[in-house]
C-alpha atoms as a PDB file:
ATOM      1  CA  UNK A   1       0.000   0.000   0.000  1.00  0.00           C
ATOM      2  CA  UNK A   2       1.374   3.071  -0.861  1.00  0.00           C
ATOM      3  CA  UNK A   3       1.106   6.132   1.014  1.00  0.00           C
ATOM      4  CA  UNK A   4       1.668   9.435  -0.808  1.00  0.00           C
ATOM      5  CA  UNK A   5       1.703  13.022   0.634  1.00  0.00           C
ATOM      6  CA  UNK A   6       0.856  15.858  -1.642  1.00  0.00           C
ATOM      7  CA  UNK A   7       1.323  19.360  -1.464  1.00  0.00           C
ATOM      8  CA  UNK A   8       4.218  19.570   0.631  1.00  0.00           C
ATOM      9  CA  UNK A   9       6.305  22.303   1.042  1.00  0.00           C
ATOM     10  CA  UNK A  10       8.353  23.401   4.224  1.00  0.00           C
ATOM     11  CA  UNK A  11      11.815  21.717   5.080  1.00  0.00           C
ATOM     12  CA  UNK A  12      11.238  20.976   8.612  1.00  0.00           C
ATOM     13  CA  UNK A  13       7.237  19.513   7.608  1.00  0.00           C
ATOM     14  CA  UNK A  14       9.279  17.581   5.058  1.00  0.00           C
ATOM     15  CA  UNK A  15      11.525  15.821   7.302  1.00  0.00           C
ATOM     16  CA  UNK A  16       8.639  15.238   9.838  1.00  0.00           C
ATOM     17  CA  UNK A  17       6.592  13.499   7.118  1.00  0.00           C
ATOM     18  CA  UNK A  18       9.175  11.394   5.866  1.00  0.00           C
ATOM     19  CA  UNK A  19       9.719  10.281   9.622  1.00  0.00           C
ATOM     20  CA  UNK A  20       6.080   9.789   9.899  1.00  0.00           C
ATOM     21  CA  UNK A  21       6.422   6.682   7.409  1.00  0.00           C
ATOM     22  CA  UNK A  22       5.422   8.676   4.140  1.00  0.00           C
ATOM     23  CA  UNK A  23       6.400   6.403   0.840  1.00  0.00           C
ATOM     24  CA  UNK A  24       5.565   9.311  -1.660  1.00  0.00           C
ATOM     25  CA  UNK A  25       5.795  12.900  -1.741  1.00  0.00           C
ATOM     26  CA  UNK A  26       4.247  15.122  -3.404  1.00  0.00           C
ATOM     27  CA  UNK A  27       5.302  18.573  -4.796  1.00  0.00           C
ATOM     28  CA  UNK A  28       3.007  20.851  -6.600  1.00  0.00           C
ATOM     29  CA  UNK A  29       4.211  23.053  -9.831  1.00  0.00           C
ATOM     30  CA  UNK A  30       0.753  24.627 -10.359  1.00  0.00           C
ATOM     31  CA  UNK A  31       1.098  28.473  -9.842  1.00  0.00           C
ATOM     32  CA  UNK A  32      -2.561  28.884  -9.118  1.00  0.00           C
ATOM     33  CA  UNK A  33      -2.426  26.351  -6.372  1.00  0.00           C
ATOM     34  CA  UNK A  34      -2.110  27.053  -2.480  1.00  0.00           C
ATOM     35  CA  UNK A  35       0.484  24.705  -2.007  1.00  0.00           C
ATOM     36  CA  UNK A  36       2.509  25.971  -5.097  1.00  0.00           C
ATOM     37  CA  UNK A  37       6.590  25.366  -4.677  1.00  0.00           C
ATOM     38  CA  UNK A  38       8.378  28.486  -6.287  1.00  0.00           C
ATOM     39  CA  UNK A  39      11.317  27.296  -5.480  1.00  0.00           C
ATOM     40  CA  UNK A  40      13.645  24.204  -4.265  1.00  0.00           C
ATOM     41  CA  UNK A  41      13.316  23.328  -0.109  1.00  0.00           C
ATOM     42  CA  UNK A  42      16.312  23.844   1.506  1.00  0.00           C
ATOM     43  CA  UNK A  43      15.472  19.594   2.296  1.00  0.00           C
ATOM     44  CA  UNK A  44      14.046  17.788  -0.089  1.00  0.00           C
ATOM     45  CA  UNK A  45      13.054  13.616   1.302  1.00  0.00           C
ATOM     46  CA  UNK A  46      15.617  11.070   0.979  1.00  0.00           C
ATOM     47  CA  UNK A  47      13.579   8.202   1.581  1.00  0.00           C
ATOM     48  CA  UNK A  48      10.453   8.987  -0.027  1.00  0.00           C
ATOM     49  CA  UNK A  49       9.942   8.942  -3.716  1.00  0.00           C
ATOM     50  CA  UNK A  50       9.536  12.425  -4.756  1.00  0.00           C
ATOM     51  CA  UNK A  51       6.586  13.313  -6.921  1.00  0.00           C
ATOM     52  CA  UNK A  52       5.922  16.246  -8.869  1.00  0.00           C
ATOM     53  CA  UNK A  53       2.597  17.987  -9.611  1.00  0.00           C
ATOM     54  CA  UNK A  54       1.944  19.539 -12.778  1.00  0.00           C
ATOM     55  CA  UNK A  55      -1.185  20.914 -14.810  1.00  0.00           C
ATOM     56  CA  UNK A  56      -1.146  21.221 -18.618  1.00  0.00           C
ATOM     57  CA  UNK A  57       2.670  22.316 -17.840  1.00  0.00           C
ATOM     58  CA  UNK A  58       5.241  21.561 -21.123  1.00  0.00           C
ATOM     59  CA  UNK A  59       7.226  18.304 -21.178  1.00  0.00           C
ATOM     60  CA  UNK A  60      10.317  20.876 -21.571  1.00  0.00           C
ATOM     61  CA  UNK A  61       9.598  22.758 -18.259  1.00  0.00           C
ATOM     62  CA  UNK A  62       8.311  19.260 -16.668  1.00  0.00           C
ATOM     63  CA  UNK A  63      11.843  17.812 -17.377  1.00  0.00           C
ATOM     64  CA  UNK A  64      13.111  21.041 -16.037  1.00  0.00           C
ATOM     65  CA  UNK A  65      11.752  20.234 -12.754  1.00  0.00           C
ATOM     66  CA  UNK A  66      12.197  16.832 -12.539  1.00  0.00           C
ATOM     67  CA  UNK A  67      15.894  17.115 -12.572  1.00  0.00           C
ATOM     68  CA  UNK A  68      16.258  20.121 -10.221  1.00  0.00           C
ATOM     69  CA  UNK A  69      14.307  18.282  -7.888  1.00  0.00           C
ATOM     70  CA  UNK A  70      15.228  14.550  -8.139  1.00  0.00           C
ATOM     71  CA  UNK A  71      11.734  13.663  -9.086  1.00  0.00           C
ATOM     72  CA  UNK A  72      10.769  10.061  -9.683  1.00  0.00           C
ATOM     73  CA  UNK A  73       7.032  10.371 -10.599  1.00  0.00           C
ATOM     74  CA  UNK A  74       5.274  12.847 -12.469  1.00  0.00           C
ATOM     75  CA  UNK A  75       1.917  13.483 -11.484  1.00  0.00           C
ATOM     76  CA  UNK A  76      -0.622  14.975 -14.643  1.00  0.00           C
ATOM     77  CA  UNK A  77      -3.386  16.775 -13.570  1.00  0.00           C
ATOM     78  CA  UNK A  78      -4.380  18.462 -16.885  1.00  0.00           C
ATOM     79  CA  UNK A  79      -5.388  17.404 -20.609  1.00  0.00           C
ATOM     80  CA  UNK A  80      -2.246  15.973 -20.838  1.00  0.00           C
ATOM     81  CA  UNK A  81      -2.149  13.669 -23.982  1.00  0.00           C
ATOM     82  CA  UNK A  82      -1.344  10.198 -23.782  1.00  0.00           C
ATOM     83  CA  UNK A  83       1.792  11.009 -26.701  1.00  0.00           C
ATOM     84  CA  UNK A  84       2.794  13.614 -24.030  1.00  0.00           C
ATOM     85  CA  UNK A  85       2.436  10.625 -21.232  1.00  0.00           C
ATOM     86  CA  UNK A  86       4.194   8.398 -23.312  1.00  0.00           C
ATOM     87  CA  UNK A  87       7.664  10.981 -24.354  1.00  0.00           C
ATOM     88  CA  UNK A  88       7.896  11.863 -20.616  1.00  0.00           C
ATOM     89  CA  UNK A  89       7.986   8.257 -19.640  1.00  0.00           C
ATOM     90  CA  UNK A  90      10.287   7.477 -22.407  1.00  0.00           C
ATOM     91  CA  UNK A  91      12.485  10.004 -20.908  1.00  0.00           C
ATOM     92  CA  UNK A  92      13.040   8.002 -17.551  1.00  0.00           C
ATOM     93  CA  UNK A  93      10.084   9.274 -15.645  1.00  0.00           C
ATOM     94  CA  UNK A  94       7.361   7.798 -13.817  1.00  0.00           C
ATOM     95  CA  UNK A  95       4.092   8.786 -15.273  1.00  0.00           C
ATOM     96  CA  UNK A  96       0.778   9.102 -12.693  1.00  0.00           C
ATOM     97  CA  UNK A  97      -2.313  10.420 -14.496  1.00  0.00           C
ATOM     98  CA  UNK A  98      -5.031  11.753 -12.847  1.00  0.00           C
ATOM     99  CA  UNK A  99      -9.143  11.514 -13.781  1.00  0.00           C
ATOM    100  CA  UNK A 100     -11.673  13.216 -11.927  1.00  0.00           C
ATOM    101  CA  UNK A 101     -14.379  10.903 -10.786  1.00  0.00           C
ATOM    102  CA  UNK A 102     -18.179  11.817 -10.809  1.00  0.00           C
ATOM    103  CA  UNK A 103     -19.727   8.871 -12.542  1.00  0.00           C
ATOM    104  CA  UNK A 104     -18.859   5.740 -14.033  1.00  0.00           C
ATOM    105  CA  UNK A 105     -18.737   6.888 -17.377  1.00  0.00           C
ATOM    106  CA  UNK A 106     -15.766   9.234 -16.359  1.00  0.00           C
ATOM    107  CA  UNK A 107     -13.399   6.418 -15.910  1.00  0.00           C
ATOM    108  CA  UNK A 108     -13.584   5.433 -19.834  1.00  0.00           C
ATOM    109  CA  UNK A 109     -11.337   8.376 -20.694  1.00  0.00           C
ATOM    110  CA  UNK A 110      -8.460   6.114 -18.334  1.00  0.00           C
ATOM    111  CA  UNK A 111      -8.999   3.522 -21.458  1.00  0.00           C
ATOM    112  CA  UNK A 112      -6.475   6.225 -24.093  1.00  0.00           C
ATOM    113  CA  UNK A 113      -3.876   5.780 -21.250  1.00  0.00           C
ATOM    114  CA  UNK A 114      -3.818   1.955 -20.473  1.00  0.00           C
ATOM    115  CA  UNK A 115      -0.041   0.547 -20.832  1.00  0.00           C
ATOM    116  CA  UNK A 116       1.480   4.149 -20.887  1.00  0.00           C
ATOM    117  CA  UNK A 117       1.015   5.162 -17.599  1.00  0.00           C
ATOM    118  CA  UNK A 118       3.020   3.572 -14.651  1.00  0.00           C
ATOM    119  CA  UNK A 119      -0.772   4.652 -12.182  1.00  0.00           C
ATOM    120  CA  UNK A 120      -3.890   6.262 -12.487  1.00  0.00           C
ATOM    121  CA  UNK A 121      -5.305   8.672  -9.398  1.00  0.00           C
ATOM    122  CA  UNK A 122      -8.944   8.597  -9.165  1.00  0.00           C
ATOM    123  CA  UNK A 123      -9.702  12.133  -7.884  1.00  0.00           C
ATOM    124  CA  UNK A 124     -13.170  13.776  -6.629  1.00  0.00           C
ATOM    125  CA  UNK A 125     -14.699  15.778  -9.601  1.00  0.00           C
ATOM    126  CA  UNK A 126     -14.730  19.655  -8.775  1.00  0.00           C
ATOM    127  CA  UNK A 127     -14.646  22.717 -10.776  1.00  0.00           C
ATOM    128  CA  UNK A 128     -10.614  22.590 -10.188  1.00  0.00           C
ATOM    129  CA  UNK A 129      -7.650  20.692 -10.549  1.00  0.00           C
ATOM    130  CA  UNK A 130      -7.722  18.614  -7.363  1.00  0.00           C
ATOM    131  CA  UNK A 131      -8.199  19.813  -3.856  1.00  0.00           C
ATOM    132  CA  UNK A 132     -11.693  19.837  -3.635  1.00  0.00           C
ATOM    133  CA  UNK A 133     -10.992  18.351  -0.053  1.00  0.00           C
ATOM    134  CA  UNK A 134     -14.398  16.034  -0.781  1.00  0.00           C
ATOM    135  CA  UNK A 135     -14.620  12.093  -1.080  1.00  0.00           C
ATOM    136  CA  UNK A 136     -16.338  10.861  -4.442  1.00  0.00           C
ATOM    137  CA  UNK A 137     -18.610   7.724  -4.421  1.00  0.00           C
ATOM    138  CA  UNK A 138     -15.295   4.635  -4.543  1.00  0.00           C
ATOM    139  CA  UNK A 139     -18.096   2.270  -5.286  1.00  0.00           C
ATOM    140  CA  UNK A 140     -18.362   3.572  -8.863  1.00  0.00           C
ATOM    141  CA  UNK A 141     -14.482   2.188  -8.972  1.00  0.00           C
ATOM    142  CA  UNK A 142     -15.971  -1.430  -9.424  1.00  0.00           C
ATOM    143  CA  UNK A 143     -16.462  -0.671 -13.055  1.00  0.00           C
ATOM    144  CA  UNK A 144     -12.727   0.200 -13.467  1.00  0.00           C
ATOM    145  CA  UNK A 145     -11.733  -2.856 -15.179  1.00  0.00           C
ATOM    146  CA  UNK A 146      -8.076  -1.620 -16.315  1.00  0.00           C
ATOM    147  CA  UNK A 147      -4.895  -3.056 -15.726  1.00  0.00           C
ATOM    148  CA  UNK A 148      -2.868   0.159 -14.537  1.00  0.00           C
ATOM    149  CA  UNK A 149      -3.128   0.239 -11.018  1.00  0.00           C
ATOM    150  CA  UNK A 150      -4.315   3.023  -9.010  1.00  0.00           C
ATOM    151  CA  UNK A 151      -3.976   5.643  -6.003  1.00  0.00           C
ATOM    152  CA  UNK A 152      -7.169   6.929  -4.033  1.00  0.00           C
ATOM    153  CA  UNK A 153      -7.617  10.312  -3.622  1.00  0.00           C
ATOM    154  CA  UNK A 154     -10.153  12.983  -2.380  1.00  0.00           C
ATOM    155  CA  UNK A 155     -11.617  14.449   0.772  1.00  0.00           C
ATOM    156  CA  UNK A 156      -9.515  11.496   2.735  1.00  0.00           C
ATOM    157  CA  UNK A 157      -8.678  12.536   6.226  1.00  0.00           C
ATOM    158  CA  UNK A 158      -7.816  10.752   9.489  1.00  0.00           C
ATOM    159  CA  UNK A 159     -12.105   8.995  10.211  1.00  0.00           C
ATOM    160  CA  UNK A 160     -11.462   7.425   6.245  1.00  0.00           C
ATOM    161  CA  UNK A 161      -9.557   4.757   8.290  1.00  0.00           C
ATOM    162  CA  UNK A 162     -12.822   2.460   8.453  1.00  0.00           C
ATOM    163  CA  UNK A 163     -13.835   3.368   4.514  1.00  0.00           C
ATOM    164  CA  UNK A 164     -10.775   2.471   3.430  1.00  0.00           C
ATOM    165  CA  UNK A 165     -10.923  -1.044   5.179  1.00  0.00           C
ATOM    166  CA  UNK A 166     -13.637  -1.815   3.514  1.00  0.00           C
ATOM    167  CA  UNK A 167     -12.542  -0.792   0.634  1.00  0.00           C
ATOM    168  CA  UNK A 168     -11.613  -3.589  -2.267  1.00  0.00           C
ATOM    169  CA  UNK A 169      -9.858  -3.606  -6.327  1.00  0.00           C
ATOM    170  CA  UNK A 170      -7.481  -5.977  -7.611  1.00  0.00           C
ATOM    171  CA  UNK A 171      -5.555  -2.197  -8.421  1.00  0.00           C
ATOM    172  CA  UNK A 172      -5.549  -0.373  -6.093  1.00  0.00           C
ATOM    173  CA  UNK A 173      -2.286   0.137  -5.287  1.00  0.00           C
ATOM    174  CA  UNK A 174      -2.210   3.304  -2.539  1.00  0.00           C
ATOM    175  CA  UNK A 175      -3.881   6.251  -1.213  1.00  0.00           C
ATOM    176  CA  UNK A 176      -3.267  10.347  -1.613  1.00  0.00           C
ATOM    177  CA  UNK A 177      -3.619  12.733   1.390  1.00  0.00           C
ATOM    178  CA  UNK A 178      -3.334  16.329   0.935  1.00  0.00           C
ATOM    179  CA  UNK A 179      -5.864  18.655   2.755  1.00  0.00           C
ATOM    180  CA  UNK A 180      -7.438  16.056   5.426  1.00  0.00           C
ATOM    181  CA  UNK A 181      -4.207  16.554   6.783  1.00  0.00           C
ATOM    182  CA  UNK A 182      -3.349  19.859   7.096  1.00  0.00           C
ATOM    183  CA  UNK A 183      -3.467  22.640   9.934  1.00  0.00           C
ATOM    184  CA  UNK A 184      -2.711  25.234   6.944  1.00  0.00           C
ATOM    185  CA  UNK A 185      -2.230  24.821   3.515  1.00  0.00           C
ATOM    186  CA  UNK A 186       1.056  22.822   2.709  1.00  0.00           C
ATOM    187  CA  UNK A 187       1.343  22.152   6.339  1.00  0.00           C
ATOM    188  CA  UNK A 188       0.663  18.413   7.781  1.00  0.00           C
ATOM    189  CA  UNK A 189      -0.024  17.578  11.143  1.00  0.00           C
ATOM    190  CA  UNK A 190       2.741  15.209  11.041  1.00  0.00           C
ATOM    191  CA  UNK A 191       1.693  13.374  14.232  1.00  0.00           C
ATOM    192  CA  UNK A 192      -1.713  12.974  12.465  1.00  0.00           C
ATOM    193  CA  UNK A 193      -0.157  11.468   9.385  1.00  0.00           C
ATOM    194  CA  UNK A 194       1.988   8.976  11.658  1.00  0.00           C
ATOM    195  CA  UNK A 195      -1.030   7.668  13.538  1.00  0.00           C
ATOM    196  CA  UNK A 196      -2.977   6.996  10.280  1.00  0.00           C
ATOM    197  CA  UNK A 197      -0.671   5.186   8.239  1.00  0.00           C
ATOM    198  CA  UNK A 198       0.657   2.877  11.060  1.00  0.00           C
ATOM    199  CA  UNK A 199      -2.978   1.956  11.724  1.00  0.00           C
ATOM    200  CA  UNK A 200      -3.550   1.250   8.221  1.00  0.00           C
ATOM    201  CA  UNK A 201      -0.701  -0.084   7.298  1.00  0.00           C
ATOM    202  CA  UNK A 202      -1.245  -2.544  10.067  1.00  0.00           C
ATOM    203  CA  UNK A 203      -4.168  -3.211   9.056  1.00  0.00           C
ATOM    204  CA  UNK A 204      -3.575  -3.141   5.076  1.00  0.00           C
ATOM    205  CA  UNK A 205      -0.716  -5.211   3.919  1.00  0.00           C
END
């Protein structure tokens, strides 16, 4: 199960996260955003995967960031093609593409981007690009019948513990916490964070 962190931002809330058992980390490259890093952390995680956040952003300036910043994942929030999916992978990247989730019929756009993309993130449906800080219905998720696995995200928050349990798909692979989390935006409650993902992780194998 992997546990990914998004919107991260201060050194020192960094370093606590990555203590707190984070796998992922996420770092957001969308100027309109809250959580928006201008510029490199004077610590960035050593034992986390770092994962950068981008919205209909240019492969050039994607590269850009993902080597001042060590990224291993690149996270696609936009109308990012799946040629532009497939160049940034073929440039050593890992590629996570995101789909906003309302209905079933909104997973069929995943179908353009089956065998390109390393994950999918099924994300709440807002009027945004993410952050809408609200769960979506994960029963519609039964009809996802792909093969790339997939992260949960959305409105999740330390009481999704029990949802999550119950929660069951051959690919689902991790989860996505961001705002559930936060005292202020791109600030985690680090104890918080701990606390949830060693009960779920002992719980969740």
């Amino acid at each position: 199960m992997i546990i990914k962190v998004c919107g991260m931002r201060e050194p020192e809330n960094i370093r606590a996260i990555e203590q707190a058992g984070a796998d992922w980390m996420g770092f957001i490259f969308f100027p309109q955003s809250a959580r928006y890093v201008s510029h490199r952390p004077e610590y960035l995680p050593e034992q986390c995967h770092r994962i950068g956040v981008f919205v209909n952003e240019s492969s050039e300036n994607i590269l850009l960031k993902a080597q001042e910043f060590g990224l291993h994942h690149i996270q696609l929030h936009g109308r990012e093609t799946p040629e532009q999916c497939r160049k940034l992978k073929a440039a050593g990247l890992g590629v996570i593409k995101v789909f906003s989730i309302a209905q079933e019929s909104d997973l069929q756009s995943a179908g353009c981007y089956e065998g390109i993309c390393d994950y999918f993130l099924f994300d709440t449906a807002c009027s945004g690009y993410g952050g809408s800080g609200k769960t979506f219905n994960w029963n519609i998720l039964q009809a996802y019948q792909g093969k790339t696995p997939f992260l949960l995200s959305g409105g999740l928050r330390p009481g999704s513990l029990s949802l999550l349990l119950q929660f069951k798909h051959e690919q689902w692979a991790g989860i996505d916490l961001n705002s559930g989390f936060e005292t202020a935006p791109a600030l985690k409650d680090a104890a918080a964070v701990h606390t949830f993902i060693n009960q779920l992780k002992q719980k969740i194998q």
